[in-house]
Protein backbone atom coordinates (compact mmCIF):
# COMPACT_ATOMS: atom_id res chain seq x y z
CA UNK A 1 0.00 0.00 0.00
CA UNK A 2 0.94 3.41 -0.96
CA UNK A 3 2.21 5.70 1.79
CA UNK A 4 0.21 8.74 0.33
CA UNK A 5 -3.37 9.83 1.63
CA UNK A 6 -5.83 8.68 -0.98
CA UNK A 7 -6.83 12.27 -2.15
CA UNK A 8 -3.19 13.16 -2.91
CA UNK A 9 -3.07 9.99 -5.39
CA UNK A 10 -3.25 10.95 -8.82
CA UNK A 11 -5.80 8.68 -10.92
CA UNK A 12 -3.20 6.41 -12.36
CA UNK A 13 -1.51 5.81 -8.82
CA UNK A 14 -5.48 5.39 -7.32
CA UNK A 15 -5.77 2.97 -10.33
CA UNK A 16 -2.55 0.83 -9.71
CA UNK A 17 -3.13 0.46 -5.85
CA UNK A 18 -6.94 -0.59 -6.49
CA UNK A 19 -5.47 -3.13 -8.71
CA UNK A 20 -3.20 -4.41 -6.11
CA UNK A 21 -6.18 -4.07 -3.24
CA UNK A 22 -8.36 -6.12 -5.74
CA UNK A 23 -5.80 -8.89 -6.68
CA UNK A 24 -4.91 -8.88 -2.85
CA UNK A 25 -8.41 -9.53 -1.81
CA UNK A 26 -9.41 -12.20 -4.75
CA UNK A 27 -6.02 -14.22 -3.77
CA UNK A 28 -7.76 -15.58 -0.57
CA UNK A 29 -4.82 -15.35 1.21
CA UNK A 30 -5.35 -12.12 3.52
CA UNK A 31 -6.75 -12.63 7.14
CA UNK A 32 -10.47 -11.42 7.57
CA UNK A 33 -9.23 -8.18 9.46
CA UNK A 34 -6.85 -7.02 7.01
CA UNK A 35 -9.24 -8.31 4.29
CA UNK A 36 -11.95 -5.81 5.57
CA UNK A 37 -8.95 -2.91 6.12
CA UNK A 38 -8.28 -3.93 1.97
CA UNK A 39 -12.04 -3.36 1.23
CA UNK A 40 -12.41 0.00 3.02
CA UNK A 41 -9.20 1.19 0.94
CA UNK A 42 -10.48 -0.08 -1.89
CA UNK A 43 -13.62 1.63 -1.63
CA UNK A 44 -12.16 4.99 -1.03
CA UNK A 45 -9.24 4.42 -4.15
CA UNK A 46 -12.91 3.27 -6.49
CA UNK A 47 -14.51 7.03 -4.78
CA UNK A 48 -11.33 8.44 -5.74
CA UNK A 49 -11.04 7.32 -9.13
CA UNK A 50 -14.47 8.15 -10.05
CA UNK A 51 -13.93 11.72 -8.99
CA UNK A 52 -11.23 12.06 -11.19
CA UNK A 53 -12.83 10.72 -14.20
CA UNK A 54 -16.20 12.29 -14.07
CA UNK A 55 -14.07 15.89 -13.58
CA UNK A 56 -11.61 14.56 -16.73
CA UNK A 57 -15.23 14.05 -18.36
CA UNK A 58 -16.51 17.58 -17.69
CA UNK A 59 -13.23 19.41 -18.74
CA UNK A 60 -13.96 17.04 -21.63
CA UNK A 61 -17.35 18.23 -22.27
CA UNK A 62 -16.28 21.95 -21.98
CA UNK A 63 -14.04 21.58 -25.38
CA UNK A 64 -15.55 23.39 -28.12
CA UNK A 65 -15.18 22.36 -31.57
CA UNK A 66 -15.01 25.23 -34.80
CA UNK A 67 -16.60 24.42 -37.80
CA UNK A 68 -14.36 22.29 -39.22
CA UNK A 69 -14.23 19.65 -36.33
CA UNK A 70 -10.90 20.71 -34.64
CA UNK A 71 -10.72 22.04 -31.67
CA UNK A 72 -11.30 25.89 -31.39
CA UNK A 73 -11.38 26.28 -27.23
CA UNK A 74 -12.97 26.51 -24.28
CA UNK A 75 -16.30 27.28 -23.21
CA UNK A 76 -16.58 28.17 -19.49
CA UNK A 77 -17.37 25.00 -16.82
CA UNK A 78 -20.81 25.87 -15.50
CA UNK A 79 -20.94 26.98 -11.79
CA UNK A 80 -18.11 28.54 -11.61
């Protein structure tokens, strides 16, 4: 397990330790305890990841395209 506080984690770092948390867990070979410690971490690394990709969506959503399909900016991210 990662030393760093899930929120500092950047998606790809969230993504590799739920990986490990998940291959951990389906292995069999962790004691109940740490297997429900393993479950709570995974559960906040899923939260975490999901975060990240629904804001990477809205940025996403935000690009505006000119009229001949590339790219032309930005509009502004509502509620800001």
């Amino acid at each position: 397990m990662s030393t760093k506080t899930v929120a500092e984690m950047s998606f790809e770092e969230a993504m590799q330790e739920l990986e490990s948390v998940v291959g951990q867990l389906e292995s069999s070979t962790v004691a109940l305890e740490d297997s429900i410690t393993l479950y709570a971490r995974g559960e906040e690394l899923k939260k975490h990841c999901e975060a990240k990709l629904k804001s990477a969506e809205e940025k996403v959503a935000q690009i505006t395209l000119g009229a001949d399909g590339a790219p032309s900016g930005t509009k502004p991210l509502e509620g800001l």
